[in-house]
C-alpha atoms as a PDB file:
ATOM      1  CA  UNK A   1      -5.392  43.358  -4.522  1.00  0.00           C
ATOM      2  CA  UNK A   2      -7.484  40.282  -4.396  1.00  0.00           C
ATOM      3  CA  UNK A   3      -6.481  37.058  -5.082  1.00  0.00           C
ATOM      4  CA  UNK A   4      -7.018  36.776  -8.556  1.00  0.00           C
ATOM      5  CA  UNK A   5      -5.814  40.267  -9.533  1.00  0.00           C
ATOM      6  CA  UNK A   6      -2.246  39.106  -7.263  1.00  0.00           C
ATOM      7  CA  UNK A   7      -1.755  36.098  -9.510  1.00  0.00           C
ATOM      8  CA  UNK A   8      -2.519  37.736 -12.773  1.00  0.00           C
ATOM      9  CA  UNK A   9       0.512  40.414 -11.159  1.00  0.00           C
ATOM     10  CA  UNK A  10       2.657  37.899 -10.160  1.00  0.00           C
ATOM     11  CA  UNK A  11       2.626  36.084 -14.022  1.00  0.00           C
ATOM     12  CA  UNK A  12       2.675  39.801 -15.411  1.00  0.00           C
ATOM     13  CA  UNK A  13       6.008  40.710 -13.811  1.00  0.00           C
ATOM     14  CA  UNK A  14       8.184  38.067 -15.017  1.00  0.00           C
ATOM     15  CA  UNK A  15       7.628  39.037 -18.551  1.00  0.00           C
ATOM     16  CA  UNK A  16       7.678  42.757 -17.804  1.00  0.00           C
ATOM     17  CA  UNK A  17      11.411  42.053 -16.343  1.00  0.00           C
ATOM     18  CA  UNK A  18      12.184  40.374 -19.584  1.00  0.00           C
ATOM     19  CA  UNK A  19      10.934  43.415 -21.748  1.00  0.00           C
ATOM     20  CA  UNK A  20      12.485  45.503 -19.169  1.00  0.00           C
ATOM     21  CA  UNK A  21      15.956  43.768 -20.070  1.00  0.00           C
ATOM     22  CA  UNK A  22      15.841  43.344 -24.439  1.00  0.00           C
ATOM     23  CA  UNK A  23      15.129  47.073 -23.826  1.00  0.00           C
ATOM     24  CA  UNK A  24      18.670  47.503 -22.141  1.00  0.00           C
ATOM     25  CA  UNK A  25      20.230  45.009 -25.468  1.00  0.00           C
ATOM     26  CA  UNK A  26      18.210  47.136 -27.622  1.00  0.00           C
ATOM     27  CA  UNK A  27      19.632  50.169 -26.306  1.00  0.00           C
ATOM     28  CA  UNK A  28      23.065  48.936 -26.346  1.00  0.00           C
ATOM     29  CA  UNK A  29      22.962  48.155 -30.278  1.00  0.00           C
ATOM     30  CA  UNK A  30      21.986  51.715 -31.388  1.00  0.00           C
ATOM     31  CA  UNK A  31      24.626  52.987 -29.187  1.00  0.00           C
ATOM     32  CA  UNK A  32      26.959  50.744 -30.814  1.00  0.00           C
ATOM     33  CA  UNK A  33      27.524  47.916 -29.142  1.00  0.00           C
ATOM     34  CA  UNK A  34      26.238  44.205 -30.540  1.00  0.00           C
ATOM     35  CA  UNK A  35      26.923  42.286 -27.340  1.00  0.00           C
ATOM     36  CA  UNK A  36      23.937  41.100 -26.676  1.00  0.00           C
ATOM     37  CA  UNK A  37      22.953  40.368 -30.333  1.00  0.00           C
ATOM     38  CA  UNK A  38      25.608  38.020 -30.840  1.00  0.00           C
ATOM     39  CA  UNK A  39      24.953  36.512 -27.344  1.00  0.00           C
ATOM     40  CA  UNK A  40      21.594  36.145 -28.595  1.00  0.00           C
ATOM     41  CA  UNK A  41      20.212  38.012 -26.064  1.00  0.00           C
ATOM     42  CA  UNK A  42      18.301  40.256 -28.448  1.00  0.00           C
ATOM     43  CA  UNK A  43      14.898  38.753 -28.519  1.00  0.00           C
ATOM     44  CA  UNK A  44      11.643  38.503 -26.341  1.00  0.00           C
ATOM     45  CA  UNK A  45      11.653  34.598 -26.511  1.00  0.00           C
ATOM     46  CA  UNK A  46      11.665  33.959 -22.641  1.00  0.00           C
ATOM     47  CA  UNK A  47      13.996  31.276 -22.212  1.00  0.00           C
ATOM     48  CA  UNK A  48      16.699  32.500 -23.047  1.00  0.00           C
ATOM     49  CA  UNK A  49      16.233  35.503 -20.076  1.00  0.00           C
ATOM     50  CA  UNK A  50      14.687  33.645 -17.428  1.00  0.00           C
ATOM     51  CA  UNK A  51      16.719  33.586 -14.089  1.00  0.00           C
ATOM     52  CA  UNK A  52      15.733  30.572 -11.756  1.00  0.00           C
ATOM     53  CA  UNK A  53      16.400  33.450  -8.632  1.00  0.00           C
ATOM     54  CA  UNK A  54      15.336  36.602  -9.907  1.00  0.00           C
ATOM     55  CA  UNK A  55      12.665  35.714 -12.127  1.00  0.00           C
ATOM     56  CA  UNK A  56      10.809  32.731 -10.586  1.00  0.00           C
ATOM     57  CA  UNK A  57      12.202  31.901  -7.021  1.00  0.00           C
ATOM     58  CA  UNK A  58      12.607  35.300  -5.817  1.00  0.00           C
ATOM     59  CA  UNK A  59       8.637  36.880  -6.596  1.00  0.00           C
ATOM     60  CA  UNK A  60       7.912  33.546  -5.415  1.00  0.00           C
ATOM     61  CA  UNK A  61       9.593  34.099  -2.335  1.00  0.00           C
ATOM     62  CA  UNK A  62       8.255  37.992  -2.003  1.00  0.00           C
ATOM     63  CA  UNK A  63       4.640  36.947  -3.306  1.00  0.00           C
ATOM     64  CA  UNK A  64       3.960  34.934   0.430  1.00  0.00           C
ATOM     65  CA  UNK A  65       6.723  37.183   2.386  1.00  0.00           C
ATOM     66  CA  UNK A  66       4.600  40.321   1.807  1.00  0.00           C
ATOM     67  CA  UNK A  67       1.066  38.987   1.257  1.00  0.00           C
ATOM     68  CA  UNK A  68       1.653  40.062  -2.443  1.00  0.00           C
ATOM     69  CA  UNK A  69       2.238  43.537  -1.400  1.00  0.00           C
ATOM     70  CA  UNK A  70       5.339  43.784  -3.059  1.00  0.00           C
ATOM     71  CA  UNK A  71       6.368  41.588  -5.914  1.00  0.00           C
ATOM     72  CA  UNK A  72       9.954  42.158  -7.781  1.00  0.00           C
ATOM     73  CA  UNK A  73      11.300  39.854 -10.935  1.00  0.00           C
ATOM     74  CA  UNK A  74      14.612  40.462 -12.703  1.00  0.00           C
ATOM     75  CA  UNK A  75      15.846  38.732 -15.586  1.00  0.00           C
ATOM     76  CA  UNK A  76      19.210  37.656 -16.342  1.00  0.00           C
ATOM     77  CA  UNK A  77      21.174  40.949 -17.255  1.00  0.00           C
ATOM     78  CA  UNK A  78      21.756  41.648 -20.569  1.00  0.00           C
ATOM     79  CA  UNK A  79      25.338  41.553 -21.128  1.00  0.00           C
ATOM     80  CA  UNK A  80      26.798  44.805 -23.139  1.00  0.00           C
ATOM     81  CA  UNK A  81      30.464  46.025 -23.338  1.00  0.00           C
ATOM     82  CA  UNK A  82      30.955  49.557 -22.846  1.00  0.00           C
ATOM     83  CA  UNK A  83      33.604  50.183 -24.216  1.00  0.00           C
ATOM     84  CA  UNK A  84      31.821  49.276 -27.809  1.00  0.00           C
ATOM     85  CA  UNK A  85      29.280  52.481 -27.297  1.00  0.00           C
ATOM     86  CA  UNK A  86      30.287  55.110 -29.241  1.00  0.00           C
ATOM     87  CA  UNK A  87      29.894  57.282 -26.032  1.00  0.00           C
ATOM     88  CA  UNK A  88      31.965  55.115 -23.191  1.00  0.00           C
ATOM     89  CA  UNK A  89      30.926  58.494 -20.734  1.00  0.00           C
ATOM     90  CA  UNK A  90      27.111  58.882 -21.100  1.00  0.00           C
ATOM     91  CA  UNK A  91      26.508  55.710 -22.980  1.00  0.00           C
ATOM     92  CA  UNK A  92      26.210  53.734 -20.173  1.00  0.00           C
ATOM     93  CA  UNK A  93      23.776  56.261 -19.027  1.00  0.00           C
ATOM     94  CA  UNK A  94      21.439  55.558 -21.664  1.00  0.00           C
ATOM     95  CA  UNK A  95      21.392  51.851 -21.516  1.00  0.00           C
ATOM     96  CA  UNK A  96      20.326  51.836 -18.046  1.00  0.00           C
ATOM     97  CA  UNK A  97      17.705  53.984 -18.400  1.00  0.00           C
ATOM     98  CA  UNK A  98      16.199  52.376 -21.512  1.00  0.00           C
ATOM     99  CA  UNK A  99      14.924  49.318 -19.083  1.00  0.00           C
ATOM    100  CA  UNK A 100      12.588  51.593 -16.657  1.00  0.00           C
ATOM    101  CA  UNK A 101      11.629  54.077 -19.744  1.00  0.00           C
ATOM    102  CA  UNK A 102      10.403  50.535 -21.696  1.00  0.00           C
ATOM    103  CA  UNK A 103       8.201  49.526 -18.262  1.00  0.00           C
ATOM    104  CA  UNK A 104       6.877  53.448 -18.001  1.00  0.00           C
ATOM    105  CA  UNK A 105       6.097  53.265 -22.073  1.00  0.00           C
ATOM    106  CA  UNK A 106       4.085  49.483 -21.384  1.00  0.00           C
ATOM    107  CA  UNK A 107       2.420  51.410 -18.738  1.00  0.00           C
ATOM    108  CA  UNK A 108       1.255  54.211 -20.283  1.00  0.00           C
ATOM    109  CA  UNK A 109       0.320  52.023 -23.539  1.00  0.00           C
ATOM    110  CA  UNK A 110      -2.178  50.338 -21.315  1.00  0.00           C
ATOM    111  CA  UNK A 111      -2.815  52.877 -19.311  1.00  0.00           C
ATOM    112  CA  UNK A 112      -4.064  54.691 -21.851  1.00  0.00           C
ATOM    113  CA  UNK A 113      -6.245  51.940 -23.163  1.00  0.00           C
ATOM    114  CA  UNK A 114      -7.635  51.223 -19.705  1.00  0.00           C
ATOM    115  CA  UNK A 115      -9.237  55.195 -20.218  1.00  0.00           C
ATOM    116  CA  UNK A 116     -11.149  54.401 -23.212  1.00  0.00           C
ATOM    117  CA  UNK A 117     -12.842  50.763 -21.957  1.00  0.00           C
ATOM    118  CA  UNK A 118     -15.843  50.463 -19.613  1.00  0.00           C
ATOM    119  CA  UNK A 119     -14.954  49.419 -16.320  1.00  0.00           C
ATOM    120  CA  UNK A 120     -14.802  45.457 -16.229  1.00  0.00           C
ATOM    121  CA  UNK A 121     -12.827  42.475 -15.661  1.00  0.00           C
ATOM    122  CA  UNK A 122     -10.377  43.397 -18.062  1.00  0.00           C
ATOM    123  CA  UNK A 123      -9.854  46.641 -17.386  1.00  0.00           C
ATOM    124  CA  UNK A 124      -8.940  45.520 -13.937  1.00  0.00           C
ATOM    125  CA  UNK A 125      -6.055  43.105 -15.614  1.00  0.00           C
ATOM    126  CA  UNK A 126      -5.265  45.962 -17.491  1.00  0.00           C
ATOM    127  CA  UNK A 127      -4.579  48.354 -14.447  1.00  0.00           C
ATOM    128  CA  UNK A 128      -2.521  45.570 -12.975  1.00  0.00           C
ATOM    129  CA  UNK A 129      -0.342  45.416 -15.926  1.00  0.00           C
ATOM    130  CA  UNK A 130       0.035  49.186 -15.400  1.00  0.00           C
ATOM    131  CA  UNK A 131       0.929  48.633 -11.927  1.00  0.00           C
ATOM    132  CA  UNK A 132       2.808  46.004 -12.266  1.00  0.00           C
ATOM    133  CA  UNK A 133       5.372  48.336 -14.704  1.00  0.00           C
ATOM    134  CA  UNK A 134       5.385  51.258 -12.742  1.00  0.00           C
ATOM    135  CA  UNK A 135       6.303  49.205  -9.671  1.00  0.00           C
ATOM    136  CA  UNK A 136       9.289  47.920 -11.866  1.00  0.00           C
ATOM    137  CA  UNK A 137      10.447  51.149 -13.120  1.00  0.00           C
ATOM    138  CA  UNK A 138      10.543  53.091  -9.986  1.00  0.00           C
ATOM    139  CA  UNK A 139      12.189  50.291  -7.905  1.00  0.00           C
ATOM    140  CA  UNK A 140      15.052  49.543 -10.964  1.00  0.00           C
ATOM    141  CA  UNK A 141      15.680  53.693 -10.525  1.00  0.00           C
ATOM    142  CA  UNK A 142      16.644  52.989  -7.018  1.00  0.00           C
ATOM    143  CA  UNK A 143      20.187  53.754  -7.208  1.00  0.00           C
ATOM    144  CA  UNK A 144      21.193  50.368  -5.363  1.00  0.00           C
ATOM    145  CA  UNK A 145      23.270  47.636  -7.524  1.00  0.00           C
ATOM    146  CA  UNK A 146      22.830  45.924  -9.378  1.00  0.00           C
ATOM    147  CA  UNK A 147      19.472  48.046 -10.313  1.00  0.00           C
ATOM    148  CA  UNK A 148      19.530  50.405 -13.016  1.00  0.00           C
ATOM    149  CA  UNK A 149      19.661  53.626 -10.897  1.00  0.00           C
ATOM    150  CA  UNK A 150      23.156  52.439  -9.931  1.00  0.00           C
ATOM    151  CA  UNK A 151      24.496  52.593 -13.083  1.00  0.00           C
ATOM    152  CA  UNK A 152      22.951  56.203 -13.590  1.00  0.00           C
ATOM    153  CA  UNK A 153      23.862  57.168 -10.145  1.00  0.00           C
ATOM    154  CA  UNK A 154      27.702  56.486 -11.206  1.00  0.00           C
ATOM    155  CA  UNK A 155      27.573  58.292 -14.562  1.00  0.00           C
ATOM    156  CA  UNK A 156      26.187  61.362 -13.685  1.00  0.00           C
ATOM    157  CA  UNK A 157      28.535  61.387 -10.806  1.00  0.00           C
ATOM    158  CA  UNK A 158      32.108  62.823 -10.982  1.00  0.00           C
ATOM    159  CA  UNK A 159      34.077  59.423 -11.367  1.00  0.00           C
ATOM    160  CA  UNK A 160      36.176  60.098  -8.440  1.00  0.00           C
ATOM    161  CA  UNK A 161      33.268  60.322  -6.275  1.00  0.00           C
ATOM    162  CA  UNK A 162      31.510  57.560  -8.595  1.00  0.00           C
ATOM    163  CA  UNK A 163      34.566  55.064  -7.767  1.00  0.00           C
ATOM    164  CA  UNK A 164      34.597  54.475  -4.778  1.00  0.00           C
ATOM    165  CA  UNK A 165      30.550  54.667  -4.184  1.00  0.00           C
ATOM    166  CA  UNK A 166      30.390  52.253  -6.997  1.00  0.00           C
ATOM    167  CA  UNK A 167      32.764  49.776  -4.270  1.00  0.00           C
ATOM    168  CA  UNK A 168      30.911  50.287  -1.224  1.00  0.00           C
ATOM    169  CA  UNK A 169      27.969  49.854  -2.786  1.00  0.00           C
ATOM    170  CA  UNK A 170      28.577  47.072  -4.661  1.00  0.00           C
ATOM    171  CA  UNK A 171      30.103  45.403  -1.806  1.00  0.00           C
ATOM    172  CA  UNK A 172      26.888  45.395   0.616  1.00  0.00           C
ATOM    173  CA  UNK A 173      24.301  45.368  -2.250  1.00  0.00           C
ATOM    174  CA  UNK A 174      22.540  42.686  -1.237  1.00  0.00           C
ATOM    175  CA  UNK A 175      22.156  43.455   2.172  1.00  0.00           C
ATOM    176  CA  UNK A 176      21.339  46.779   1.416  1.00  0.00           C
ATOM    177  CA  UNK A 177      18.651  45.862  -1.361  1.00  0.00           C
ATOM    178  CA  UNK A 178      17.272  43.305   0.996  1.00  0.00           C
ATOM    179  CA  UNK A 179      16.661  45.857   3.528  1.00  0.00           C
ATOM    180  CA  UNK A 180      15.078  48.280   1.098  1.00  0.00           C
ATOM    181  CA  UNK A 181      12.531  45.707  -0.248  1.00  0.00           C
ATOM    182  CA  UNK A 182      11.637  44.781   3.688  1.00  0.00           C
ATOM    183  CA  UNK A 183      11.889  48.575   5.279  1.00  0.00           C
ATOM    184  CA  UNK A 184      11.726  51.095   2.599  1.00  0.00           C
ATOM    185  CA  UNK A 185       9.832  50.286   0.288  1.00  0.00           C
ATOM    186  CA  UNK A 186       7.169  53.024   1.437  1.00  0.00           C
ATOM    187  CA  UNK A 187       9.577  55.641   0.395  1.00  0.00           C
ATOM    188  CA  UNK A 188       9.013  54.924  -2.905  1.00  0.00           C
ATOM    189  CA  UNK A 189       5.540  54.043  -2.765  1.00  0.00           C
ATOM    190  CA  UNK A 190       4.133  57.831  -3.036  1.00  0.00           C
ATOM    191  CA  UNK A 191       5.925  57.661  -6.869  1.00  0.00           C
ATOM    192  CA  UNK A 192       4.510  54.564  -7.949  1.00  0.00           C
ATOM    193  CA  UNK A 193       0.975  55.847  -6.710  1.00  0.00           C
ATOM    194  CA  UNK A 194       1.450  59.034  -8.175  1.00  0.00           C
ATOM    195  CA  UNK A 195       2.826  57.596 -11.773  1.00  0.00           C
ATOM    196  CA  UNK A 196      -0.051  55.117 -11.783  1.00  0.00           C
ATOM    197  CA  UNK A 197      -2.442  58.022 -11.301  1.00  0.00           C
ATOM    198  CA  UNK A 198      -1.134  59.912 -14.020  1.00  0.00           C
ATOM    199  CA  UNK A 199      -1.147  56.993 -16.430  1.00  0.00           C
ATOM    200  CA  UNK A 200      -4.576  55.561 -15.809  1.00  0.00           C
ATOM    201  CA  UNK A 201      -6.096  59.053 -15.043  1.00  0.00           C
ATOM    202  CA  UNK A 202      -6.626  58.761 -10.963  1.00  0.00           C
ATOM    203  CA  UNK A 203      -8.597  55.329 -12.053  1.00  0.00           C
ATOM    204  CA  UNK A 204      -7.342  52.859  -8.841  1.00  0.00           C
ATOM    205  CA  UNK A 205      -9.026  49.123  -9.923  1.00  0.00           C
ATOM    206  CA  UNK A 206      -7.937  46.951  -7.718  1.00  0.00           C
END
């Protein structure tokens, strides 16, 4: 990217992850469970989800570690008690995936935009918005806590099996997740290309 397109990513992501997690509070509520309403969680107002770590210091940190060529925000996790959702077994389930589907549906929103507008400064911005939301839901479905893929990881597994993954996993996380972002990242690259194709129709911008 160049340098202007890598700012305009870096300020892009930190609102994505906030989108990203009102979509998991969202989800929660039309399963059943208020949680994050009444925490007043349930809003896009960005104070009240920023996370001094994950969603400034952190891409801060990753936006001169990698020469911008990976950037990762979180917000502050929506908090949501399963045992409110009217299905405690694949409820879960749902909520996790509703923060990657809501970065995918951004993406193709704009991807699909970017299609119909001659090629210019903007739709360059737009592209890195794409990107910028595919890379976020592809790396939250990596099934290391606390991303999202975790949590499906350990519902669609039998919870005996699902137990005591959940603990090892849980208890190395960050090492593990640090290691990803620094050494495997480029096994998930290939998906974010390929969704990024598909969405902006094999149009690369930047």
């Amino acid at each position: 990217m160049e340098y202007i397109s890598l700012l305009f990513f870096f300020f892009i992501i930190i609102p994505s992850s906030i989108f990203h997690e009102y979509a998991h509070g969202w989800m929660a509520e039309q399963l059943g469970d208020p949680t994050a309403k009444y925490a007043g969680r349930l809003t896009l107002n960005p104070l009240v989800h920023i996370d001094k770590l994950g969603t400034i210091i952190m891409p801060l940190i990753l936006f001169f570690a990698t020469n911008g060529r990976f950037l990762f925000a979180y917000a502050k996790p929506v908090p949501f008690n399963p045992y409110n959702l009217r299905s405690q077994r694949w409820g879960p389930l749902w909520v996790a995936i509703a923060g990657p589907v809501s970065n995918f549906l951004l993406a193709g929103a704009f991807g699909v935009l970017m299609r119909y507008l001659p090629v210019s400064n903007l739709t360059i911005f737009l592209s890195v918005i794409v990107y910028a939301n595919v890379l976020l839901g592809v790396f939250n479905l990596v099934p290391i806590p606390p991303l999202d893929g975790s949590k499906i990881l350990f519902a669609i597994l039998p919870q005996e099996h699902s137990f005591k993954l959940q603990v090892f996993l849980e208890k190395y996380s960050f090492m593990i997740l640090l290691v990803f972002i620094f050494f495997g990242y480029q096994l998930i690259s290939p998906a974010i290309t390929f969704i990024y194709s598909l969405f902006t129709g094999g149009n690369v911008m930047f």
